[in-house]
N, C-alpha and C. Protein backbone atom coordinates (compact mmCIF):
# COMPACT_ATOMS: atom_id res chain seq x y z
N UNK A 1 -2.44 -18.69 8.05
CA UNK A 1 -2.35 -18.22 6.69
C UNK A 1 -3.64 -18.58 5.96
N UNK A 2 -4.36 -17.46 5.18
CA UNK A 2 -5.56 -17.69 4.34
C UNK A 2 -6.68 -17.75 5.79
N UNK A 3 -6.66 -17.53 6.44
CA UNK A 3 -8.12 -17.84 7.38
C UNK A 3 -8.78 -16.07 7.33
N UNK A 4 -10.13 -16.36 7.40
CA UNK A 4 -10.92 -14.74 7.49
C UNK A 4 -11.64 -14.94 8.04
N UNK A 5 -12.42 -13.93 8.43
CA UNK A 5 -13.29 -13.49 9.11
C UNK A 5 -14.16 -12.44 8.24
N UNK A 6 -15.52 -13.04 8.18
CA UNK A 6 -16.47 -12.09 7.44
C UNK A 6 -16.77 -10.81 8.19
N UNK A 7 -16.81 -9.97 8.15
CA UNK A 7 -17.32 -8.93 9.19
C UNK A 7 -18.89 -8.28 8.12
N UNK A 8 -18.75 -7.65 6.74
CA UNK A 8 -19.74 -7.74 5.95
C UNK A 8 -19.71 -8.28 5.05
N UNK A 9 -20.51 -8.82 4.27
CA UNK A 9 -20.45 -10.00 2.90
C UNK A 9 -19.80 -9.17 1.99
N UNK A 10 -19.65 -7.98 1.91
CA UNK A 10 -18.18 -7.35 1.00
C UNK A 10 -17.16 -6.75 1.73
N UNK A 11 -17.00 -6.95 3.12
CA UNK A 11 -15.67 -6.34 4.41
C UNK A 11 -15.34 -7.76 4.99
N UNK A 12 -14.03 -8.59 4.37
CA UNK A 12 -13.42 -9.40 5.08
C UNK A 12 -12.30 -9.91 5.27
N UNK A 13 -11.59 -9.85 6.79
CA UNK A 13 -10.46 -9.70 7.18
C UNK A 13 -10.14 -10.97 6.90
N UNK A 14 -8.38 -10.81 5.82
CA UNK A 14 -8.28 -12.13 5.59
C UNK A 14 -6.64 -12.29 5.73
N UNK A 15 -6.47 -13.15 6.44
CA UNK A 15 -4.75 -12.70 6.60
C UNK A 15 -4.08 -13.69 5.07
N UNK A 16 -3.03 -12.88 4.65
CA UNK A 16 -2.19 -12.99 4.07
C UNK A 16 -0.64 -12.43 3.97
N UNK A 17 0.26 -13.00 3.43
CA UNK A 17 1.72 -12.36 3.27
C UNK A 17 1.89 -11.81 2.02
N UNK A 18 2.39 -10.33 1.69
CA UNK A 18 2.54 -10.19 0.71
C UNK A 18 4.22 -10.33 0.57
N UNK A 19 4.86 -11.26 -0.77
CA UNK A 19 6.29 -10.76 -0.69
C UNK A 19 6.87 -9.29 -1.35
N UNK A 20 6.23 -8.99 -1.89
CA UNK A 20 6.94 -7.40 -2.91
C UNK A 20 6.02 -6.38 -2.80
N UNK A 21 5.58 -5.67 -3.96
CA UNK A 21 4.63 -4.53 -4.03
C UNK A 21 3.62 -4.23 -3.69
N UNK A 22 3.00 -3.35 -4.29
CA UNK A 22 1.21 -3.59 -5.21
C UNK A 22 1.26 -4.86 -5.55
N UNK A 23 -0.21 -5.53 -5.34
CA UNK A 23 -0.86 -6.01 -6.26
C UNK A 23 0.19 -7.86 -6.13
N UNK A 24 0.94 -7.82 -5.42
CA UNK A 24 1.59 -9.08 -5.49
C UNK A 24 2.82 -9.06 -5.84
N UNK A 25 3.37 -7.94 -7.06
CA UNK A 25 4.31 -7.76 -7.69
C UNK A 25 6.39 -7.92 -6.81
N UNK A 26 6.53 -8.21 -7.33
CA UNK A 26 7.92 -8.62 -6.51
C UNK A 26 8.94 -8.75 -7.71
N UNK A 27 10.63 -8.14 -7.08
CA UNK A 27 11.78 -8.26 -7.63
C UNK A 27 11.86 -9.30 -7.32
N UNK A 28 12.68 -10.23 -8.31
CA UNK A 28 13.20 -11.90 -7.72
C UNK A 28 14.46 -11.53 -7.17
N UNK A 29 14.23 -12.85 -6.38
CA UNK A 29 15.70 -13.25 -5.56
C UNK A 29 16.17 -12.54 -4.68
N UNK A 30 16.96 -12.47 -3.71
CA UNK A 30 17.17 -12.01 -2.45
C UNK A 30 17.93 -10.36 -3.16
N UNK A 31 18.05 -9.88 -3.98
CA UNK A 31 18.88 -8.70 -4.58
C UNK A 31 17.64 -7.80 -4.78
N UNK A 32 16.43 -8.53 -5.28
CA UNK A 32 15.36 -7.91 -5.87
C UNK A 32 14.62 -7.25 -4.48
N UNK A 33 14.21 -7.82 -3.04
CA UNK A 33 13.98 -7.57 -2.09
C UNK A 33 14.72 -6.60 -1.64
N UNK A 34 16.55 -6.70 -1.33
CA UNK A 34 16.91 -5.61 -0.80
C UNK A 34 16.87 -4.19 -1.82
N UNK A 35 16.64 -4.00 -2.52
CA UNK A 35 16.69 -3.03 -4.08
C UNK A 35 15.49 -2.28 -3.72
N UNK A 36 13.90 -3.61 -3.36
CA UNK A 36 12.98 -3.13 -2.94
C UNK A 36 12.79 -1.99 -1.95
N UNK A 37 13.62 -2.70 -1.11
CA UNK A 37 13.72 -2.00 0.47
C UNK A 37 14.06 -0.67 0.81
N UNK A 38 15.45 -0.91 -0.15
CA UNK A 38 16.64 0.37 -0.11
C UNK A 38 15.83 1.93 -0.85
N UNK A 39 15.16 0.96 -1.78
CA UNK A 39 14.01 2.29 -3.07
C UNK A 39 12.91 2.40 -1.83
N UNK A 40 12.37 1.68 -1.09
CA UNK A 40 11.20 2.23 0.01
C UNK A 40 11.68 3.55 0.77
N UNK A 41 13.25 3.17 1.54
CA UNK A 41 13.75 3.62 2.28
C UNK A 41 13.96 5.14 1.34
N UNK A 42 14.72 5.28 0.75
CA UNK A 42 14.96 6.57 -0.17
C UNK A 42 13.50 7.31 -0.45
N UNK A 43 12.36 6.56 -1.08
CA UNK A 43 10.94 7.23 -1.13
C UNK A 43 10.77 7.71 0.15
N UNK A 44 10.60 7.08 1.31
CA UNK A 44 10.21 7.86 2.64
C UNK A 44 11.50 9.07 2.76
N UNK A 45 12.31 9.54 2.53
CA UNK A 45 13.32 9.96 3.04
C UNK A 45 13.09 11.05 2.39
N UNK A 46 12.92 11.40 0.84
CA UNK A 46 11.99 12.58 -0.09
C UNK A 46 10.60 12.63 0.36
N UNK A 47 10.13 12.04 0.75
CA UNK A 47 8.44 12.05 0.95
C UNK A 47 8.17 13.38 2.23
N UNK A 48 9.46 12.14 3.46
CA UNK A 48 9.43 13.21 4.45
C UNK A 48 10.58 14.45 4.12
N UNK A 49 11.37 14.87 3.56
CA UNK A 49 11.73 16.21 3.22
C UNK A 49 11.14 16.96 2.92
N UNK A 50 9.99 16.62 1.41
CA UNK A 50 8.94 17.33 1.20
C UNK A 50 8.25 17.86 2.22
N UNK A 51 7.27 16.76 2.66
CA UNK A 51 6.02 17.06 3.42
C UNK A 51 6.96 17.98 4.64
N UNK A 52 8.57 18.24 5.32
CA UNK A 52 8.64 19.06 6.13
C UNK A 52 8.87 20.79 5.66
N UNK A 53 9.45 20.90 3.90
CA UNK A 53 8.66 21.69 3.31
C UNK A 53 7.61 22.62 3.19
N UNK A 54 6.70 21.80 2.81
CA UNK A 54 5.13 21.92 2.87
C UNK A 54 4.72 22.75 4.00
N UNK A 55 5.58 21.63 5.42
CA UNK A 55 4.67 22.33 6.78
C UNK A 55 5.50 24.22 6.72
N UNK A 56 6.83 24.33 6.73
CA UNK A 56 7.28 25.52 6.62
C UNK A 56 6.94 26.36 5.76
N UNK A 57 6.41 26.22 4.66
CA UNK A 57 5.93 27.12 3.84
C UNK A 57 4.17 27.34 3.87
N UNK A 58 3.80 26.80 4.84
CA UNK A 58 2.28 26.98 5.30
C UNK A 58 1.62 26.09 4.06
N UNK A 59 1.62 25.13 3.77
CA UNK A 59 0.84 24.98 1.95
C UNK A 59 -0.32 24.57 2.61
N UNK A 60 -1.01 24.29 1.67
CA UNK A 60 -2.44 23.94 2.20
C UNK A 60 -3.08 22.99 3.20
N UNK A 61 -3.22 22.72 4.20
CA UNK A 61 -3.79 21.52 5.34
C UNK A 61 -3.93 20.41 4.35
N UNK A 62 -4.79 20.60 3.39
CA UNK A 62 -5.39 18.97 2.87
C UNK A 62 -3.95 18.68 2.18
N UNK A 63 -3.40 19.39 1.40
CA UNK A 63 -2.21 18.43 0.79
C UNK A 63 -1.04 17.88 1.56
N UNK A 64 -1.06 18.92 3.32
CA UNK A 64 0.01 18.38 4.02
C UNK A 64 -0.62 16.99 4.63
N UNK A 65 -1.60 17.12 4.93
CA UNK A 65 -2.00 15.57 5.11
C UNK A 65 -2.35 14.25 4.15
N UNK A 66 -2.71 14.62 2.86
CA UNK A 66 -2.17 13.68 2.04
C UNK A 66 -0.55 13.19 2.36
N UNK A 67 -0.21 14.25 1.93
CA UNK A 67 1.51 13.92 2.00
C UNK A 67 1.44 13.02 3.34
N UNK A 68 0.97 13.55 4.44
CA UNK A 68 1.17 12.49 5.54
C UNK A 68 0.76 11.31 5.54
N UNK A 69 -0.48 11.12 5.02
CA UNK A 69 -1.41 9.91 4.68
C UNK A 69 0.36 8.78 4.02
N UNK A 70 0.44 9.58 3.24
CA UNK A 70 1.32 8.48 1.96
C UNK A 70 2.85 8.24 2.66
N UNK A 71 3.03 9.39 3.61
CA UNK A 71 4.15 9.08 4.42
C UNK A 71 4.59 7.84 5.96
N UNK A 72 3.41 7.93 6.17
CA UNK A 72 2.54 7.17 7.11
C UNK A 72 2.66 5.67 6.70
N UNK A 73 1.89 5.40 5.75
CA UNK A 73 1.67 4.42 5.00
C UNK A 73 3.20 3.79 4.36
N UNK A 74 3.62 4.86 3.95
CA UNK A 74 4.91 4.03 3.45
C UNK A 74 5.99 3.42 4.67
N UNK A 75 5.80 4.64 5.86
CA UNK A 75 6.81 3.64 6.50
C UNK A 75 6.18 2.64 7.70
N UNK A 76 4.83 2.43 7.46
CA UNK A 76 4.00 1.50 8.28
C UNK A 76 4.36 0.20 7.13
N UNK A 77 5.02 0.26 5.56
CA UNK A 77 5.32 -0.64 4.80
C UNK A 77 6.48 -1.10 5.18
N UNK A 78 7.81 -0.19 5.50
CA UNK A 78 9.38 -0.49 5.67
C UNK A 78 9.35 -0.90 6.74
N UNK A 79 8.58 -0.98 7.75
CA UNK A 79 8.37 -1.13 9.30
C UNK A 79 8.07 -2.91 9.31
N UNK A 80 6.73 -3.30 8.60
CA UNK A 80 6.69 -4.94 8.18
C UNK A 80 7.66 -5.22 7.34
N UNK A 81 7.94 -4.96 6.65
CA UNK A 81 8.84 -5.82 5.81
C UNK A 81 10.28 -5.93 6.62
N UNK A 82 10.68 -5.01 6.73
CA UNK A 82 12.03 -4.87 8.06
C UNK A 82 12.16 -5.97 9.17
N UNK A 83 10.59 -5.99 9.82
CA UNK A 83 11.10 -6.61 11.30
C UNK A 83 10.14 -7.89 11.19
N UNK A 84 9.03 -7.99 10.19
CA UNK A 84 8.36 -9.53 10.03
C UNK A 84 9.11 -10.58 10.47
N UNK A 85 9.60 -10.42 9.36
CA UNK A 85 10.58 -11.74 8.92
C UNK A 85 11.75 -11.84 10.05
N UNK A 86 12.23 -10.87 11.12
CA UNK A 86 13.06 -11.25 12.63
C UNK A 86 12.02 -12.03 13.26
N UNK A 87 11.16 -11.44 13.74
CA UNK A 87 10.10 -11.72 14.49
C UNK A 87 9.50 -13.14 14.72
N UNK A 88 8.79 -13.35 13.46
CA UNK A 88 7.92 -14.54 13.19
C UNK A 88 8.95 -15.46 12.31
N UNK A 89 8.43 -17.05 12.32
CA UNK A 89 8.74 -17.70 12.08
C UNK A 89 7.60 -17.64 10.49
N UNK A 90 8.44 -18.47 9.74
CA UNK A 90 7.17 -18.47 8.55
C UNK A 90 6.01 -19.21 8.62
N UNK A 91 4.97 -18.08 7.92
CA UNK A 91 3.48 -18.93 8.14
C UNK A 91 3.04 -19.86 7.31
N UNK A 92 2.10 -20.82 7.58
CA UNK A 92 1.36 -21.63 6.58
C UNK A 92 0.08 -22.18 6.42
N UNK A 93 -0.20 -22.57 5.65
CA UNK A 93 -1.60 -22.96 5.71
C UNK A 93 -2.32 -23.44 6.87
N UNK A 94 -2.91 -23.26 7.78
CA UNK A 94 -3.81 -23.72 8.42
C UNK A 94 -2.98 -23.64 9.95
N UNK A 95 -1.48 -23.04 9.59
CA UNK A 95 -0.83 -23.01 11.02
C UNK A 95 -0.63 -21.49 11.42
N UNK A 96 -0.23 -20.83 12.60
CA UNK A 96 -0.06 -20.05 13.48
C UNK A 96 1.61 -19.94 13.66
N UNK A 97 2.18 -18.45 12.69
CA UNK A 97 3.51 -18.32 13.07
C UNK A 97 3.61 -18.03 15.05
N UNK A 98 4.99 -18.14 15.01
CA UNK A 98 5.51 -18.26 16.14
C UNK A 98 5.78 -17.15 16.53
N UNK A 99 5.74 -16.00 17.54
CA UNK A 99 6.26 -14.43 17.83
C UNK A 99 7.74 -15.32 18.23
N UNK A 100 8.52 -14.38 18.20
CA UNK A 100 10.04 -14.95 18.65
C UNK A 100 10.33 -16.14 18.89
N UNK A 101 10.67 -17.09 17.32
CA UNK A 101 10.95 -18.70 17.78
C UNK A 101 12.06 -18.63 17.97
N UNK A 102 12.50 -19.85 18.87
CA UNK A 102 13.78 -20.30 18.83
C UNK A 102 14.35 -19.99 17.32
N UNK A 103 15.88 -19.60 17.46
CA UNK A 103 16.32 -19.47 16.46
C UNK A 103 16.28 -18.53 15.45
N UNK A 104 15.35 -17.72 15.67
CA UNK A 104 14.95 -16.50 14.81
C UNK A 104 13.89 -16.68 13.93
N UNK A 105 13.91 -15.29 12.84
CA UNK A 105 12.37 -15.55 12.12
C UNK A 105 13.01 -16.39 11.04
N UNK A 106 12.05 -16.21 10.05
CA UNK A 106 12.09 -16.78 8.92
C UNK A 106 12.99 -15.73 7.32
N UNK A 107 13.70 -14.86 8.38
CA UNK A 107 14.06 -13.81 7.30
C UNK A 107 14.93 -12.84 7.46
N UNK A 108 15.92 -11.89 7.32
CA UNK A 108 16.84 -11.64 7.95
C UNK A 108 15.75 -10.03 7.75
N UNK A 109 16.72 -8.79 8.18
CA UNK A 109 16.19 -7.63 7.92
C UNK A 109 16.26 -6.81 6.96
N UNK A 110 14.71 -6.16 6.59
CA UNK A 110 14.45 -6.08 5.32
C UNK A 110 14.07 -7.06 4.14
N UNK A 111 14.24 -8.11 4.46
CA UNK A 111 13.66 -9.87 3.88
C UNK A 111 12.46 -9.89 4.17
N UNK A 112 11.43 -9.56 5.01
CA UNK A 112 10.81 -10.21 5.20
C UNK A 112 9.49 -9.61 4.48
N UNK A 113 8.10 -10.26 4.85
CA UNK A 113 7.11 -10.15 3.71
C UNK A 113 5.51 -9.41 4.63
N UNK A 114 4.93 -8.75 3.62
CA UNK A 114 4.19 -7.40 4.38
C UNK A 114 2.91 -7.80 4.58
N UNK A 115 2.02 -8.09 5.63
CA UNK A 115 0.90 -8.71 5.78
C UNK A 115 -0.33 -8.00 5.69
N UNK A 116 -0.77 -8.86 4.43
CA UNK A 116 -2.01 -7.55 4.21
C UNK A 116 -3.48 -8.64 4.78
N UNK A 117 -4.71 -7.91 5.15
CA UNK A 117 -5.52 -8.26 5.58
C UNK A 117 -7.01 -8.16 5.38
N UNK A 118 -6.60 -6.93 4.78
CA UNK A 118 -8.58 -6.41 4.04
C UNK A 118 -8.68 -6.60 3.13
N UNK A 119 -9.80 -7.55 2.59
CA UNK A 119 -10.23 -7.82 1.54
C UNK A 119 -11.93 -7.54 1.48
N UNK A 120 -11.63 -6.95 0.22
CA UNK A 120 -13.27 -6.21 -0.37
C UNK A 120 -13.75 -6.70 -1.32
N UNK A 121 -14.52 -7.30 -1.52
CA UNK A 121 -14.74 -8.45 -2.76
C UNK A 121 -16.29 -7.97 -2.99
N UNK A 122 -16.50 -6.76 -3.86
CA UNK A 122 -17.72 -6.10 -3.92
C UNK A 122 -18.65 -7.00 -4.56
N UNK A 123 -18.61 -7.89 -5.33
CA UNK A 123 -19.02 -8.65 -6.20
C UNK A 123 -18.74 -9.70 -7.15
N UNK A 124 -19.02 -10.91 -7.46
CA UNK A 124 -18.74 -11.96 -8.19
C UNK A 124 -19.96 -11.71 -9.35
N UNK A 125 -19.16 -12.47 -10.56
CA UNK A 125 -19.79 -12.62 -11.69
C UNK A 125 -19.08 -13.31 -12.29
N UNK A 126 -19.52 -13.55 -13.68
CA UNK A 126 -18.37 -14.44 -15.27
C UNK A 126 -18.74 -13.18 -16.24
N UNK A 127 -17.88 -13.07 -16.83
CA UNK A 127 -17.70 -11.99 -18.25
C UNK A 127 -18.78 -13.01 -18.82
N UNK A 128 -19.25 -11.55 -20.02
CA UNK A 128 -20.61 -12.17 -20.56
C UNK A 128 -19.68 -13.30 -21.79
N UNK A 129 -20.39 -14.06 -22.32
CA UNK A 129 -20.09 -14.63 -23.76
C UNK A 129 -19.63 -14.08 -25.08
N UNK A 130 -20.10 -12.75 -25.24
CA UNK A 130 -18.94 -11.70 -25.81
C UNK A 130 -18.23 -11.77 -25.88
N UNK A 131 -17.60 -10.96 -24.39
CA UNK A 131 -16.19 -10.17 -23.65
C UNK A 131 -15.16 -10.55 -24.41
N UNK A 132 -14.33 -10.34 -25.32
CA UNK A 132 -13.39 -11.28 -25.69
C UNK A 132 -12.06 -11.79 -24.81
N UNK A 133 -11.25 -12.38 -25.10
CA UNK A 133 -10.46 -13.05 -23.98
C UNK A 133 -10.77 -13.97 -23.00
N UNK A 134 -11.43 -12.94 -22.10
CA UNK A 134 -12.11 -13.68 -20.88
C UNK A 134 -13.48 -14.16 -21.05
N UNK A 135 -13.47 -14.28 -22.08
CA UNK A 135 -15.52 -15.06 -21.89
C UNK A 135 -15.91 -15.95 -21.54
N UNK A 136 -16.93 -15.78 -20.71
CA UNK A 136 -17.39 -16.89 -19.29
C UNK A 136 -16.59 -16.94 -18.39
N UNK A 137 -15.43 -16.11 -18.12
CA UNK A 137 -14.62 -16.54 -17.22
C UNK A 137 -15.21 -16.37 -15.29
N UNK A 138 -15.16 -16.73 -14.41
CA UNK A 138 -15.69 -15.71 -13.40
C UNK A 138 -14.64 -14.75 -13.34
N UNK A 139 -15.25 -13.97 -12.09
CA UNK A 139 -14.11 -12.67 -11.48
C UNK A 139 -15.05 -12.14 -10.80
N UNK A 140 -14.28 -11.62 -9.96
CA UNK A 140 -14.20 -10.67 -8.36
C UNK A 140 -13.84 -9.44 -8.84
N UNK A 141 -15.01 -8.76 -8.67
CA UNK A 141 -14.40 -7.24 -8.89
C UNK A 141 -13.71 -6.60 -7.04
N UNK A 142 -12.68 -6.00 -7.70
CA UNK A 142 -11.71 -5.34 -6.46
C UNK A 142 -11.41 -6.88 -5.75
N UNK A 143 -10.60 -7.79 -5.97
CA UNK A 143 -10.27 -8.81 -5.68
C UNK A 143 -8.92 -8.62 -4.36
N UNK A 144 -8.41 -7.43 -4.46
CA UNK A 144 -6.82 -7.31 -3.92
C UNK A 144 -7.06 -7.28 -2.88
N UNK A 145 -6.46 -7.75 -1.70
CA UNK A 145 -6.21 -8.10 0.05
C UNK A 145 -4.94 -7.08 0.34
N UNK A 146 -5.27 -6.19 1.17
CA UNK A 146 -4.32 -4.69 0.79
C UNK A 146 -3.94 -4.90 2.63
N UNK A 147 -3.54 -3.72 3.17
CA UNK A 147 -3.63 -3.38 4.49
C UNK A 147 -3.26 -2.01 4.91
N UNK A 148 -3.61 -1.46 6.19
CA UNK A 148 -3.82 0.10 6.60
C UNK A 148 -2.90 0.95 5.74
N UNK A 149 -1.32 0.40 5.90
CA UNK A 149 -0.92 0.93 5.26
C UNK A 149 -0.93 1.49 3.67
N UNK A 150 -1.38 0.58 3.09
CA UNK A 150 -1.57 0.55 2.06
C UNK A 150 -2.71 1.22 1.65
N UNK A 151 -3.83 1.47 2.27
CA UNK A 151 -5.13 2.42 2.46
C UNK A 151 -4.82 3.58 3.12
N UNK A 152 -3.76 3.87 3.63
CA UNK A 152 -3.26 5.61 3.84
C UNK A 152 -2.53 6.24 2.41
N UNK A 153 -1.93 5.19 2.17
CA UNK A 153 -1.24 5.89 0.66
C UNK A 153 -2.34 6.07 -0.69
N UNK A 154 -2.92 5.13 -0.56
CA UNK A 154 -4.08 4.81 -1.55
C UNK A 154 -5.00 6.29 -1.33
N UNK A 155 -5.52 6.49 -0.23
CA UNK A 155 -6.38 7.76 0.19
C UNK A 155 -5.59 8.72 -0.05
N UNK A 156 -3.81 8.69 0.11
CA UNK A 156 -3.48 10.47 -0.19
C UNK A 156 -3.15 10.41 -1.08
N UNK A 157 -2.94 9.83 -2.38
CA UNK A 157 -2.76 9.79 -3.43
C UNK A 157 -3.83 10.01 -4.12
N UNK A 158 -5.26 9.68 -3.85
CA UNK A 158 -6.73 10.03 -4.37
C UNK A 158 -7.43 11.47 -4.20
N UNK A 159 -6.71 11.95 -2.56
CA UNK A 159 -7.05 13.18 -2.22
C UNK A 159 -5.99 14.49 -3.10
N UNK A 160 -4.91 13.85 -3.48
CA UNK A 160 -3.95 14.75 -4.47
C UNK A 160 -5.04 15.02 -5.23
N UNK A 161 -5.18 13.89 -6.23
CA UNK A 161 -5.75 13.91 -7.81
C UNK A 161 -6.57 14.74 -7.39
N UNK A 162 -7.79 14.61 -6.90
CA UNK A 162 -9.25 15.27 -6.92
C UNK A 162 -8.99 16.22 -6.23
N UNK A 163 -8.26 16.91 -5.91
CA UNK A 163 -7.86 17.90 -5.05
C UNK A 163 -6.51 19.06 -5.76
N UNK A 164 -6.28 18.54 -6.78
CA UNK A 164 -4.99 19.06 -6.96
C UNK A 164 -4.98 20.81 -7.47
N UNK A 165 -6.34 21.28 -7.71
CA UNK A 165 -6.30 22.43 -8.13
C UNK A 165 -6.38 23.00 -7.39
N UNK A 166 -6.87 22.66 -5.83
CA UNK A 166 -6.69 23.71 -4.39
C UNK A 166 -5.69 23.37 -3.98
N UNK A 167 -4.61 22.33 -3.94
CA UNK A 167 -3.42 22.23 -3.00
C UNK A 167 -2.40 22.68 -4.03
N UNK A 168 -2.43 22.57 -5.49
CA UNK A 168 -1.55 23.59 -6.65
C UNK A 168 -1.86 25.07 -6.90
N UNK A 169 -2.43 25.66 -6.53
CA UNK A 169 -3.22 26.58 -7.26
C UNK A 169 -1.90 27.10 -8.57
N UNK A 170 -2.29 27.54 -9.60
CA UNK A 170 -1.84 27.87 -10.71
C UNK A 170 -1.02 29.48 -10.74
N UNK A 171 -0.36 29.73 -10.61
CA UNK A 171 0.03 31.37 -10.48
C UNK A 171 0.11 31.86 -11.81
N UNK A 172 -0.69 32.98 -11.95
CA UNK A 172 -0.46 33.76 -12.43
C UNK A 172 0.83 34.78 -13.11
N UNK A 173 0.67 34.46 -14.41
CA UNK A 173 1.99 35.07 -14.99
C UNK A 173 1.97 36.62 -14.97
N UNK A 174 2.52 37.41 -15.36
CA UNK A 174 2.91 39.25 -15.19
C UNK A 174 1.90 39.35 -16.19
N UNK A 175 1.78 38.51 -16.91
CA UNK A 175 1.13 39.18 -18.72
C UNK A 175 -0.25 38.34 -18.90
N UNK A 176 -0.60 37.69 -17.63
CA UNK A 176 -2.37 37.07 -17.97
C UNK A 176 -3.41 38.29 -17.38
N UNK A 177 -4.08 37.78 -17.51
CA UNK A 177 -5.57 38.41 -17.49
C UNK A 177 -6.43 38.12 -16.13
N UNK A 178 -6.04 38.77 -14.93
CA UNK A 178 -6.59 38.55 -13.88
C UNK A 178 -8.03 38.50 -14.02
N UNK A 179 -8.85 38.42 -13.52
CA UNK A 179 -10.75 38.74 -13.58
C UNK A 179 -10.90 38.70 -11.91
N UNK A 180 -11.68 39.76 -11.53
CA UNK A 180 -12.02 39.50 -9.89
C UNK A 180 -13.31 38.97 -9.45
């Protein structure tokens, strides 16, 4: 737990556990986790209805693979969190979980916590003396330790936005004004 590996002075693999969302974010208490899980499970379940949609109605390549990107990603999320916590024993500082300990993991199914690993830490600084709030404070810009999964959804969710006027195109009403 916490050990990395620099690969470039802003690309470094750093293991961590996440327990809940984005960004760290988590329901409390063992109700808040399964709630988590059950809402993952239901998102993949519309995600993939859609995207099989999509493929039958021919829609555009780039938005069926977004959709896949984010489908991908989400259940490369329900997939760790599901079977982590059977698996491994819980990790800790400076120690090495166990693959199948005696006794089981550290978590029943769907309990358990999603291991993210890439961290991009483009730059350090302190807010100027200004800034209000934070002045002088340091900070890490792009500070968050994410993982693949989480960088497939992130990418088809980016390729929507900037993309959305070729994978929507707009139809035309009976009473607009075509131009050729």
């Amino acid at each position: 737990m916490g050990e990395e590996y620099k690969i470039l002075p802003w690309f470094i693999i750093h293991f961590t556990e996440n327990n809940g969302m984005a960004y760290g974010m988590e329901f409390s208490g063992q109700y808040g986790k399964i709630f988590l899980s059950i809402f993952r499970i239901a998102a993949v379940i519309g995600i993939g209805w859609y995207l099989m949609r999509l493929v039958k109605e021919k829609a555009h390549w780039g938005l069926i693979t977004s959709i896949a990107l984010i489908f991908a990603g989400a259940i490369g999320n329900i997939i760790d969190s599901a079977f982590y916590g059977l698996i491994f024993n819980e990790s800790c500082v400076g120690g090495v979980a166990t693959l199948f300990p005696k006794g089981g993991g550290y978590a029943g199914f769907l309990h358990g916590k999603v291991v993210d690993m890439i961290y991009c830490p483009l730059f350090h600084g302190n807010f100027p003396s200004w800034f209000p709030i934070w002045h002088d404070q340091e900070f890490t810009f792009f500070s968050y330790i994410f993982n693949c999964s989480d960088s497939a959804i992130t990418i088809g969710v980016i390729l929507i936005l900037i993309f959305q006027r070729k994978f929507y195109p707009r139809k035309l009403e009976q009473n607009e004004f075509q131009t050729v």
